[in-house]
C-alpha atoms as a PDB file:
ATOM      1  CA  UNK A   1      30.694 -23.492   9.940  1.00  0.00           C
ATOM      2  CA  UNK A   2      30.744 -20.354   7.507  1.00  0.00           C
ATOM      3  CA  UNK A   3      27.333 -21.196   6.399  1.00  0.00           C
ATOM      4  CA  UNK A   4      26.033 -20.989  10.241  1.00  0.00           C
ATOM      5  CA  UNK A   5      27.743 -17.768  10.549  1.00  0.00           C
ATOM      6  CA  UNK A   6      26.048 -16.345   7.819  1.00  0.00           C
ATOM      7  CA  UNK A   7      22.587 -17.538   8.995  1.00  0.00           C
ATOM      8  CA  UNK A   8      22.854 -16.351  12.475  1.00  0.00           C
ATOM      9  CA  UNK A   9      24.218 -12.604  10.994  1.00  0.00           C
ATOM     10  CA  UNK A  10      21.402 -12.684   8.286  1.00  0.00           C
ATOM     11  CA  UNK A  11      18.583 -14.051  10.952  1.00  0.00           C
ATOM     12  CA  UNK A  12      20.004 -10.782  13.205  1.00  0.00           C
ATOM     13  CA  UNK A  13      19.603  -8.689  10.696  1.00  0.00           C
ATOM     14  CA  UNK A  14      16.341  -9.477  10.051  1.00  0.00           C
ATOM     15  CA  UNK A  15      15.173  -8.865  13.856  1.00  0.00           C
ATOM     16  CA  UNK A  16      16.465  -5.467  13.392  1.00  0.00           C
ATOM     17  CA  UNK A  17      13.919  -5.192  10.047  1.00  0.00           C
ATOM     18  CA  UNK A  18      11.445  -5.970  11.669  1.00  0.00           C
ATOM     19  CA  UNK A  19      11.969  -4.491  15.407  1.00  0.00           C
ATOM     20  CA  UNK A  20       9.142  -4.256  17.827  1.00  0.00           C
ATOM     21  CA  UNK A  21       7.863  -0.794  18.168  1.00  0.00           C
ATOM     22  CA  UNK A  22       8.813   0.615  21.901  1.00  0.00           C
ATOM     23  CA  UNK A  23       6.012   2.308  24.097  1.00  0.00           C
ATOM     24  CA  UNK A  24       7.420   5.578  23.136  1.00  0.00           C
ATOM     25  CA  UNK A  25       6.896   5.105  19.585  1.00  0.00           C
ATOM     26  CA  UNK A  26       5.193   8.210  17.892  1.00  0.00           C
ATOM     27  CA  UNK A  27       4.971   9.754  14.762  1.00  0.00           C
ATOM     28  CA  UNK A  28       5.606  13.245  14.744  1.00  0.00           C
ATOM     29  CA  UNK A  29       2.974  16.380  14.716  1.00  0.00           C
ATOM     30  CA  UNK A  30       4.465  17.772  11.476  1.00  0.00           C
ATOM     31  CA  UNK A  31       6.631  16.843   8.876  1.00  0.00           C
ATOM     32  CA  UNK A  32      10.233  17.855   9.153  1.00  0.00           C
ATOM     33  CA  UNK A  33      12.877  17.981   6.678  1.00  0.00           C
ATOM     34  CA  UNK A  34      14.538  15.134   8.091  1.00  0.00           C
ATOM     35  CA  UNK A  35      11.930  12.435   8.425  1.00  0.00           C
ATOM     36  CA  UNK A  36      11.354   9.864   5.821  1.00  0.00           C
ATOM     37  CA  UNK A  37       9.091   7.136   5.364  1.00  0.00           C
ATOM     38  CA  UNK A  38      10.272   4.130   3.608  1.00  0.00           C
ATOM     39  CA  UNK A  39       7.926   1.334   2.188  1.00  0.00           C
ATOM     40  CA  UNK A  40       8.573  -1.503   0.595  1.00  0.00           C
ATOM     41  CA  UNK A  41       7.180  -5.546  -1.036  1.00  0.00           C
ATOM     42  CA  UNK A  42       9.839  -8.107  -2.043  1.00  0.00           C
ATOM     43  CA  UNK A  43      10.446 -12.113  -2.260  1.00  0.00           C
ATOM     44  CA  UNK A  44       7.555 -12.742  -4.985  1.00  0.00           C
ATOM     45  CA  UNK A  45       8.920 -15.978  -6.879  1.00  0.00           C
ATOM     46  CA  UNK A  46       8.447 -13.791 -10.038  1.00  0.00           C
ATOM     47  CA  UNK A  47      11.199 -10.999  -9.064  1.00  0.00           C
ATOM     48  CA  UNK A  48       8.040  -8.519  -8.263  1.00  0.00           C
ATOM     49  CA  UNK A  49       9.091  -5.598  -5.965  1.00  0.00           C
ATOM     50  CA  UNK A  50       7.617  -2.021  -4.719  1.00  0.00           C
ATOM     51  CA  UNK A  51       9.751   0.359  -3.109  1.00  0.00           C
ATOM     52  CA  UNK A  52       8.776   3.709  -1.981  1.00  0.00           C
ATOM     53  CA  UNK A  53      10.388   6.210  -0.543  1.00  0.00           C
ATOM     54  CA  UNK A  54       8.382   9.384   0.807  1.00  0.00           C
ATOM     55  CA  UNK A  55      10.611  12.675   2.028  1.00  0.00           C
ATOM     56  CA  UNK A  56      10.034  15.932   2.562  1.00  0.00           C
ATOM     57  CA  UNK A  57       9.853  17.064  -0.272  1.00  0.00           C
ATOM     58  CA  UNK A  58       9.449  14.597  -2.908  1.00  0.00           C
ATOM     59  CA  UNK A  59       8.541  10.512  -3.302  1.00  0.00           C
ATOM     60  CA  UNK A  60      10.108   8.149  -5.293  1.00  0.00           C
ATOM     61  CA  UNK A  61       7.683   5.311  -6.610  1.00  0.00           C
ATOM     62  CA  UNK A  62       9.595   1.887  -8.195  1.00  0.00           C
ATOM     63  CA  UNK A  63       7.712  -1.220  -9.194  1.00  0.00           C
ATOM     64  CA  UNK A  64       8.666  -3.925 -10.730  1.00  0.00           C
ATOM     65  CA  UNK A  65       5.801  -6.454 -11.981  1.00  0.00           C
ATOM     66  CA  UNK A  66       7.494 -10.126 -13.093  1.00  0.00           C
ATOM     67  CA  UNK A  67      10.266 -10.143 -15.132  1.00  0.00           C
ATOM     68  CA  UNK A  68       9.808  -6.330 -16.679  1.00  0.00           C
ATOM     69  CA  UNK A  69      12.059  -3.611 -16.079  1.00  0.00           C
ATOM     70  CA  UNK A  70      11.343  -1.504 -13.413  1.00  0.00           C
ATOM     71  CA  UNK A  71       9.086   1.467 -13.686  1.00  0.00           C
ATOM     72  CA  UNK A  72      10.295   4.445 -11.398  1.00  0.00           C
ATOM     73  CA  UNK A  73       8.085   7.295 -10.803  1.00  0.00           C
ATOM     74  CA  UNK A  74       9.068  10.707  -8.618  1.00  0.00           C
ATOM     75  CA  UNK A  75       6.579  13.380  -8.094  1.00  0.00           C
ATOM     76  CA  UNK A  76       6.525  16.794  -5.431  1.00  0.00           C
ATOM     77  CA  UNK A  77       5.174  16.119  -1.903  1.00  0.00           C
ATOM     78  CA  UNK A  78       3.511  19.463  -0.901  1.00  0.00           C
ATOM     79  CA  UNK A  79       3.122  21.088   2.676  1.00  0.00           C
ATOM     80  CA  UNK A  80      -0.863  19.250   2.470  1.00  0.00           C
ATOM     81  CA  UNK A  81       0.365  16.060   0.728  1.00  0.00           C
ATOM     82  CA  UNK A  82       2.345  15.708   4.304  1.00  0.00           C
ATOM     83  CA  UNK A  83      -0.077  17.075   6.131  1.00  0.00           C
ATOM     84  CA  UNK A  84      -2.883  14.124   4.879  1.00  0.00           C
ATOM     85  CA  UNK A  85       0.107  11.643   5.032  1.00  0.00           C
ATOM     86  CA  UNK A  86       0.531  12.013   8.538  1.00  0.00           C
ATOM     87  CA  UNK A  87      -3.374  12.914   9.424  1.00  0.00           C
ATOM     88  CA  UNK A  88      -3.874   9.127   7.802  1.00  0.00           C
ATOM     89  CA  UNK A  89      -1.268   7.360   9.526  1.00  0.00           C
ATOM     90  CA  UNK A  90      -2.141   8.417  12.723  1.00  0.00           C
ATOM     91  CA  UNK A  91      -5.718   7.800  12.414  1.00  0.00           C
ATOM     92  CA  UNK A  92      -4.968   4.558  11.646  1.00  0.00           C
ATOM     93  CA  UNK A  93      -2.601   4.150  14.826  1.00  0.00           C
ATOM     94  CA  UNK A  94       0.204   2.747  13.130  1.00  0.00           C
ATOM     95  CA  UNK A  95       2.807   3.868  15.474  1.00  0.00           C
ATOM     96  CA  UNK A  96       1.291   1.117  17.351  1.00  0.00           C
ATOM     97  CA  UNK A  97       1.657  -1.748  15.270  1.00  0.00           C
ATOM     98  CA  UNK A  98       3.821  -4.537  16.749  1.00  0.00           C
ATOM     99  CA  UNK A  99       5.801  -7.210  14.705  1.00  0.00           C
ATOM    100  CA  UNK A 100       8.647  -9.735  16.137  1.00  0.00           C
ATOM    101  CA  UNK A 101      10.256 -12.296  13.666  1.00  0.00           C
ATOM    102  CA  UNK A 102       9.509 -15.642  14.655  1.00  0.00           C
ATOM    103  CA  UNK A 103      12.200 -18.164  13.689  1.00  0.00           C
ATOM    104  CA  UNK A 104      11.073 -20.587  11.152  1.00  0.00           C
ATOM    105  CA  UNK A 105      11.848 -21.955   8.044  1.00  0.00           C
ATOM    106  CA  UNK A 106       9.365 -21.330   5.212  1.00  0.00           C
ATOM    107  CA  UNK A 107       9.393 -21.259   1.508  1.00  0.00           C
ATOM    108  CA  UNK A 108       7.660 -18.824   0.820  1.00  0.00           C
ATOM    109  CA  UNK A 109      10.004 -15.591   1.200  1.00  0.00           C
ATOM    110  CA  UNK A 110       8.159 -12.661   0.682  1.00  0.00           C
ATOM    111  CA  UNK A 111       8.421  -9.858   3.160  1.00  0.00           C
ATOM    112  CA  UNK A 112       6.867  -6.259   3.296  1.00  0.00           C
ATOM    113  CA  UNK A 113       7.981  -3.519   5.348  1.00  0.00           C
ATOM    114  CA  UNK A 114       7.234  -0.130   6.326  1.00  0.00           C
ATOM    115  CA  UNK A 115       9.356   2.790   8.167  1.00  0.00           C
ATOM    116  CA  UNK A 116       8.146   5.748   9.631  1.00  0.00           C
ATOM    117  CA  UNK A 117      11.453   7.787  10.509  1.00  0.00           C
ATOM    118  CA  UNK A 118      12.816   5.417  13.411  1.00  0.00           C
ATOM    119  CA  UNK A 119       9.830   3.495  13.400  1.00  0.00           C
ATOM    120  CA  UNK A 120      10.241   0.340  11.571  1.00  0.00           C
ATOM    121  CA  UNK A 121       7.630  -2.726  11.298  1.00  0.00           C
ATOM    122  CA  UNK A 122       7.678  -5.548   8.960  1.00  0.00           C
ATOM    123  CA  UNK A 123       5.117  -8.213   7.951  1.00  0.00           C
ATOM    124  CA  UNK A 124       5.857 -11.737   6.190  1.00  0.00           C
ATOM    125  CA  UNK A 125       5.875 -15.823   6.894  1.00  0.00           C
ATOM    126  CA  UNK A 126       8.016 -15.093   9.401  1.00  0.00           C
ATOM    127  CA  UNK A 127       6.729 -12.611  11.211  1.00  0.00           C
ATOM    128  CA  UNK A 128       4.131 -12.691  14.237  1.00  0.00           C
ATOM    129  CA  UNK A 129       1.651  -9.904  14.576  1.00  0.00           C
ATOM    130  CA  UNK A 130      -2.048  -9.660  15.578  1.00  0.00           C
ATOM    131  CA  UNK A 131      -4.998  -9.879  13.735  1.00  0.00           C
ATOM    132  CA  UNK A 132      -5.971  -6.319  14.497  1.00  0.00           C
ATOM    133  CA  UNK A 133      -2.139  -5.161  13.905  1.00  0.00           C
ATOM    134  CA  UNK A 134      -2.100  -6.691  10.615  1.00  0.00           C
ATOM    135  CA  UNK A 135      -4.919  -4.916   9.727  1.00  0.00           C
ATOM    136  CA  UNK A 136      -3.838  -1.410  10.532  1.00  0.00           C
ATOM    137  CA  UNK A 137      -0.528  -2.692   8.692  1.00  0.00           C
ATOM    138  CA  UNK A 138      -2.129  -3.617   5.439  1.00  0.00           C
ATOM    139  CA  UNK A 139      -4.283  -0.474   5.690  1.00  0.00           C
ATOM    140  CA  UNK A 140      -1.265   1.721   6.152  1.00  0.00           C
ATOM    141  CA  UNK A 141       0.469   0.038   3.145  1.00  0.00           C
ATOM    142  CA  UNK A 142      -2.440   0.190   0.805  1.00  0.00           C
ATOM    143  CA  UNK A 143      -2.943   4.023   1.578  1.00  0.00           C
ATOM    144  CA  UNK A 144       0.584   4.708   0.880  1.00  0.00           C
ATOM    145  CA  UNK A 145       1.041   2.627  -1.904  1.00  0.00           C
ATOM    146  CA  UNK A 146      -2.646   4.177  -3.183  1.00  0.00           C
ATOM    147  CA  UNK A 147      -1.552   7.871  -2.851  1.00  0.00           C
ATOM    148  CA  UNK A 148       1.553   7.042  -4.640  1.00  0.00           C
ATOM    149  CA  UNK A 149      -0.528   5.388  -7.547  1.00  0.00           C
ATOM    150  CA  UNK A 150      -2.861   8.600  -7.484  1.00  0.00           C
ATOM    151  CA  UNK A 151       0.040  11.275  -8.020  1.00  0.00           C
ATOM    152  CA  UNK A 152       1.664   9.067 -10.860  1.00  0.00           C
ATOM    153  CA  UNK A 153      -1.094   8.537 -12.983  1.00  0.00           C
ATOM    154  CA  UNK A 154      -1.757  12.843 -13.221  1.00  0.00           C
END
């Protein structure tokens, strides 16, 4: 009984993860103080993880390859590092990217997700999204995760 509490909460949780983006989805014209973006790989069978975490003013770069210890890397956003953040993401439409968890079992767990502010998409076994929305997805990621690679290796 516990154990199909646990899976309903954890199986709700995940829909809000990975919520559809509304109609009114944007991202915004300039970068404010406020807004974050948040991306993030996990559920490798070797413990392997990327987390980053873009704000106004700074971003905060963790991987973890295997069983090493985590590398963690921060380094200054400037006014055109946002600027070229934003100019990317929106050329690449990714306020319009849909994703909806589909609910079935699978053994591989892996899951990445990415959020924009409010906006919040995820992609994984579970999750259904369309050819043309996982490309824009993996696009965004890899530019994020790229830029982030670029500024830590100065």
């Amino acid at each position: 009984m516990n154990a199909s509490i646990v899976s309903i909460l954890i199986f709700a949780a995940s829909l809000r993860v990975s919520a559809q983006i509304t109609e009114n989805a944007k991202l915004p014209d300039t970068w404010t103080k406020n807004f974050v973006i948040r991306v993030s790989y996990s559920g490798s069978m070797d413990g392997s993880r990327t987390d980053l975490t873009f704000t106004y003013d700074s971003c905060k770069y963790i991987r973890k390859s295997g069983m090493k210890a985590p590398e963690t890397s921060v380094f200054a956003l400037t006014e055109s590092n946002r600027a070229e953040i934003l100019k990317k993401l929106k050329e690449l439409k990714v306020a319009d990217v849909k994703s909806e968890v589909s609910p079935a079992p699978v053994n591989d767990g892996w899951l990445t997700s990415m959020c924009f502010g409010n906006i919040c998409m995820s992609e994984g076994p579970t999750i259904r999204m369309s050819d043309h929305d996982k490309e824009v997805f993996s696009n965004a990621y890899g530019f994020l995760e790229s830029f982030a690679e670029k500024k830590t290796r100065r």
